[in-house]
Protein backbone atom coordinates (compact mmCIF):
# COMPACT_ATOMS: atom_id res chain seq x y z
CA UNK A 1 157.63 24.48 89.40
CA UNK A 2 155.33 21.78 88.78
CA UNK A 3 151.50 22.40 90.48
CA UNK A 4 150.09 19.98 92.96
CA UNK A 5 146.49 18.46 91.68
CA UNK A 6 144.49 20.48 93.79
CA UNK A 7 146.25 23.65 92.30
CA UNK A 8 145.10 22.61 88.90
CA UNK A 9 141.83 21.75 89.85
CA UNK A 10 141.59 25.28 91.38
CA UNK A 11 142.35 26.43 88.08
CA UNK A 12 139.83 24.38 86.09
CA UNK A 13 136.86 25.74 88.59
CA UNK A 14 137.97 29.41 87.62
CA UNK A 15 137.90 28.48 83.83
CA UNK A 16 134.47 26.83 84.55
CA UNK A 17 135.91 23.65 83.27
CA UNK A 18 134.41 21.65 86.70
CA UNK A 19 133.55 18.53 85.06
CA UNK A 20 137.57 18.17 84.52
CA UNK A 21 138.55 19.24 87.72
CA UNK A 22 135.79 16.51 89.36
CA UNK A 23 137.54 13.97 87.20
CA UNK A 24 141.00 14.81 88.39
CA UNK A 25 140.50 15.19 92.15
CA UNK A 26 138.73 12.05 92.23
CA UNK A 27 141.38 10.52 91.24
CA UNK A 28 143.43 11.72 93.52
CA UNK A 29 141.38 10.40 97.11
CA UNK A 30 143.85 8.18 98.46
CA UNK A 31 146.63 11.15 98.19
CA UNK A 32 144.02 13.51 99.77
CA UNK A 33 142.40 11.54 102.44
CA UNK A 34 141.79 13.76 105.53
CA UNK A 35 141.73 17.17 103.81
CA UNK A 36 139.88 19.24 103.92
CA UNK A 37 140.53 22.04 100.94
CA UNK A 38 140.50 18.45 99.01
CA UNK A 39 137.07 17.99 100.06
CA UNK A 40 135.78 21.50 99.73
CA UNK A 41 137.13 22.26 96.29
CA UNK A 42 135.67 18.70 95.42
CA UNK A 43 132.25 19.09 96.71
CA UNK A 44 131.85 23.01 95.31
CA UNK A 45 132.99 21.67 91.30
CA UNK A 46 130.27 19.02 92.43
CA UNK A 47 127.85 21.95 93.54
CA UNK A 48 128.32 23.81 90.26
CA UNK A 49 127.87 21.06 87.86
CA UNK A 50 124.27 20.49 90.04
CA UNK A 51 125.42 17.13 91.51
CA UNK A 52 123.88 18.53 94.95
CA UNK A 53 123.94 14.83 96.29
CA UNK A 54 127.68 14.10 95.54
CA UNK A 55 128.73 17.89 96.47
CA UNK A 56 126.81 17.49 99.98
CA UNK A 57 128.76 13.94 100.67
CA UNK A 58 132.31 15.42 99.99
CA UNK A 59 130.78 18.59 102.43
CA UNK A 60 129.56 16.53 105.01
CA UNK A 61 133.22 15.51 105.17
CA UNK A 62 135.15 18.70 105.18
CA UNK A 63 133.14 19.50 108.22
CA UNK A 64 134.47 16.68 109.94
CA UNK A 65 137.65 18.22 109.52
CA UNK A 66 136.89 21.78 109.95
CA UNK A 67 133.11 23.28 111.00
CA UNK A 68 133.17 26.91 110.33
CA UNK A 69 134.56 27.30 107.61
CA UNK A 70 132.27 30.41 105.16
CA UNK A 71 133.12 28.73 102.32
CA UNK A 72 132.26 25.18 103.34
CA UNK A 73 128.65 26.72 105.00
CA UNK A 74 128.01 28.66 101.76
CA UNK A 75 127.92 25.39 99.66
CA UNK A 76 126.12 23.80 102.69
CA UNK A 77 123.31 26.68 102.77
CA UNK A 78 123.57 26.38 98.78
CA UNK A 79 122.21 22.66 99.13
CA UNK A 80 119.55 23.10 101.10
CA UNK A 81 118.22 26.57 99.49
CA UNK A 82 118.50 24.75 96.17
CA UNK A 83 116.51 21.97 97.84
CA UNK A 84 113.65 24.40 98.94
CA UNK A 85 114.80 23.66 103.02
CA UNK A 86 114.78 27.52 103.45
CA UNK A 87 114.65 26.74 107.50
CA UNK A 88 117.97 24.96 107.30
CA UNK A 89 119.33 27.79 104.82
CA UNK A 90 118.82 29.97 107.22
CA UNK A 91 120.32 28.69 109.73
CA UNK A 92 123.40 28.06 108.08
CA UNK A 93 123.28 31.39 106.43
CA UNK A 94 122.88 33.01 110.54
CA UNK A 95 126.08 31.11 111.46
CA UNK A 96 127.94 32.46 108.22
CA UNK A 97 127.16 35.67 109.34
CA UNK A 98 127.77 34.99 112.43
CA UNK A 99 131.62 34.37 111.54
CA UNK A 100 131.78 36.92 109.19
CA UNK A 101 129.11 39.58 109.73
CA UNK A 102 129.55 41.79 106.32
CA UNK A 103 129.47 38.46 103.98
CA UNK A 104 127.34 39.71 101.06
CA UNK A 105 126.31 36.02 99.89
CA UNK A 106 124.58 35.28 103.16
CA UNK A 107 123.36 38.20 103.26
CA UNK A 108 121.69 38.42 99.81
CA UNK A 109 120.86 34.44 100.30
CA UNK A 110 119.07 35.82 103.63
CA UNK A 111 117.20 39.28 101.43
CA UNK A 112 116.31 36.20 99.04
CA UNK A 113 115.10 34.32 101.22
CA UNK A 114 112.65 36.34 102.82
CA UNK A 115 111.46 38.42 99.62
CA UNK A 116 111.77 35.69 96.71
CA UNK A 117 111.83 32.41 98.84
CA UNK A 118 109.01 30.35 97.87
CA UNK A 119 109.53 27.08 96.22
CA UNK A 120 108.31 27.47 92.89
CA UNK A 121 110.93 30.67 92.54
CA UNK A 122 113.65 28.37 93.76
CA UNK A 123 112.75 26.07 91.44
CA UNK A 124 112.81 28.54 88.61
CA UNK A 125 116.08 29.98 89.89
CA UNK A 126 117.81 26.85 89.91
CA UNK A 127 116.81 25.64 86.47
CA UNK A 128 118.18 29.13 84.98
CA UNK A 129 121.22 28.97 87.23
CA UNK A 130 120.97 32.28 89.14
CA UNK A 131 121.20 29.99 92.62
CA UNK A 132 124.68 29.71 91.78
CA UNK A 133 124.79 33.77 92.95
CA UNK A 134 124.30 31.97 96.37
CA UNK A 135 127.49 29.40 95.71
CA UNK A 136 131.06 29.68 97.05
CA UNK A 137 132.87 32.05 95.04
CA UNK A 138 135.31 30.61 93.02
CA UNK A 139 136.89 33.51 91.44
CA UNK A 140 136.85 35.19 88.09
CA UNK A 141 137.55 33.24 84.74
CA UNK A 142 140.72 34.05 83.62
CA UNK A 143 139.80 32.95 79.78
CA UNK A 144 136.65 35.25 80.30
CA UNK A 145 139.09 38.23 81.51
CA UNK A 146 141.81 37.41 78.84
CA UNK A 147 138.91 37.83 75.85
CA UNK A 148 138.09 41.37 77.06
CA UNK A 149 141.48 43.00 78.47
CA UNK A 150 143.20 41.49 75.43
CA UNK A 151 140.95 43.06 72.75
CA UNK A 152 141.10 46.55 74.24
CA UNK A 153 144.18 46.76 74.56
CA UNK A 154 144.82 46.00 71.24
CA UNK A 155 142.27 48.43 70.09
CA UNK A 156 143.71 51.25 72.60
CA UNK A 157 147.31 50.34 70.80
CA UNK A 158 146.19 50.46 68.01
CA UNK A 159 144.25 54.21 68.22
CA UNK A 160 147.63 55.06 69.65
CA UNK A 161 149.66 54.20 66.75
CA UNK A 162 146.89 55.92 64.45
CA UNK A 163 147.05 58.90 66.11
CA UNK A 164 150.62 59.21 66.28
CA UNK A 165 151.52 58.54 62.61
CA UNK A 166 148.58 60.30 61.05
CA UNK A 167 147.92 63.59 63.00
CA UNK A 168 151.49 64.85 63.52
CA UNK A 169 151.71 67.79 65.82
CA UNK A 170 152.27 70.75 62.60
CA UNK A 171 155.19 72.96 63.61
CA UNK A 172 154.76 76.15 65.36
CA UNK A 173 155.14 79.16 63.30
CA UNK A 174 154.46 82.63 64.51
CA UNK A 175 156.46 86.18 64.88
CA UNK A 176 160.04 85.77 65.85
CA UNK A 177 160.66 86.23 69.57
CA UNK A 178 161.11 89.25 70.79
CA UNK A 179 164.87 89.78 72.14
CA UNK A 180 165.04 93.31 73.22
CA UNK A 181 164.07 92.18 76.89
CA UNK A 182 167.68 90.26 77.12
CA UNK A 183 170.08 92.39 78.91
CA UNK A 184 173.73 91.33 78.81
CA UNK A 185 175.62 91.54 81.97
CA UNK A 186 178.87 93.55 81.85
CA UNK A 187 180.69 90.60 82.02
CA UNK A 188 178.66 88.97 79.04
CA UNK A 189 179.05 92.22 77.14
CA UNK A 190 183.12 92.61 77.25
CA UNK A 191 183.52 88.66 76.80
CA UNK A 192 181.22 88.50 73.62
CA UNK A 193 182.34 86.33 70.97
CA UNK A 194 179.93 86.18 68.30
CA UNK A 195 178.80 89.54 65.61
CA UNK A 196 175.03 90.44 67.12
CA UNK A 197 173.00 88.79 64.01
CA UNK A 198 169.88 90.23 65.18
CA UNK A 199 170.35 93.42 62.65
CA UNK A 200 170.26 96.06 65.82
């Protein structure tokens, strides 16, 4: 089955490819007019690529559409933390947590805030790209999970096949068992059909 745009684009955000997935939404705005994962999706590949302006205009409308949405205030708060606005932060950060009271990116964003929050630190933070700790989450890069699974598996195969044709379990040798425990029934004993090769 063939996926819808926004499907792929969800896809290129994962792989970290958002420049692609800008360029093929935006393509797209007459289909999507009015909605709002269209808008969110948009304005977070936006947010990533640091386009704040752009990824605030396409936020500004989800929220027309929908206002509490986490993900749609955690690009919001994003914006203004990355502009140095920590008063509008944290009040968008509040009314995540208000919706969702265990949310761990408001509530680092909010620990941030009030231990790391002056401007020049923001500053710094955004150049290096650690704000993006603070971003929607956008899930983890399957290309980035196929490089390591991949390889160790291989590797875990391939000490499996090592060990099995090189260090062959030897045989077990030892004294013979001992029989003289067996006892025949009666039955067993009239009905016996083979010479006792034990030499007893």
């Amino acid at each position: 089955m063939r996926r819808s745009i926004l499907d792929t684009a969800c896809i290129l955000i994962k792989q970290r490819q958002f420049a692609k997935a800008i360029t093929l939404l935006e393509g797209r705005a007459d289909i999507y007019e009015d909605n709002f994962d269209y808008y969110l999706t948009l304005g977070t590949a936006c947010l990533y690529v640091g386009d704040a302006g752009t990824a605030s205009k396409y936020f500004q409308k989800a929220r027309t559409i929908r206002v509490t949405d986490t993900r749609l205030l955690q690009g919001q708060a994003a914006i203004y933390l990355r502009r140095g606005d920590t008063d509008r932060a944290v009040h968008y950060y509040l009314d995540i947590l208000d919706n969702d009271p265990h949310n761990k990116i408001a509530t680092r964003a909010l620990e941030f805030i009030r231990t790391k929050g002056d401007y020049n630190t923001i500053c710094r933070w955004v150049d290096s790209g650690r704000i993006e700790q603070f971003y929607p989450e956008i899930g983890i890069n399957p290309v980035f999970v196929a490089g390591i699974v991949f390889p160790v598996l291989a590797f875990a195969a391939g000490i499996f096949f090592v060990f099995n044709f090189f260090y062959k379990k030897p045989p077990v040798s030892g004294p013979r068992a001992n029989l003289n425990a067996v006892i025949l029934s009666d039955d067993e004993e009239k009905n016996a059909q083979e010479a006792d090769l034990s030499g007893s």
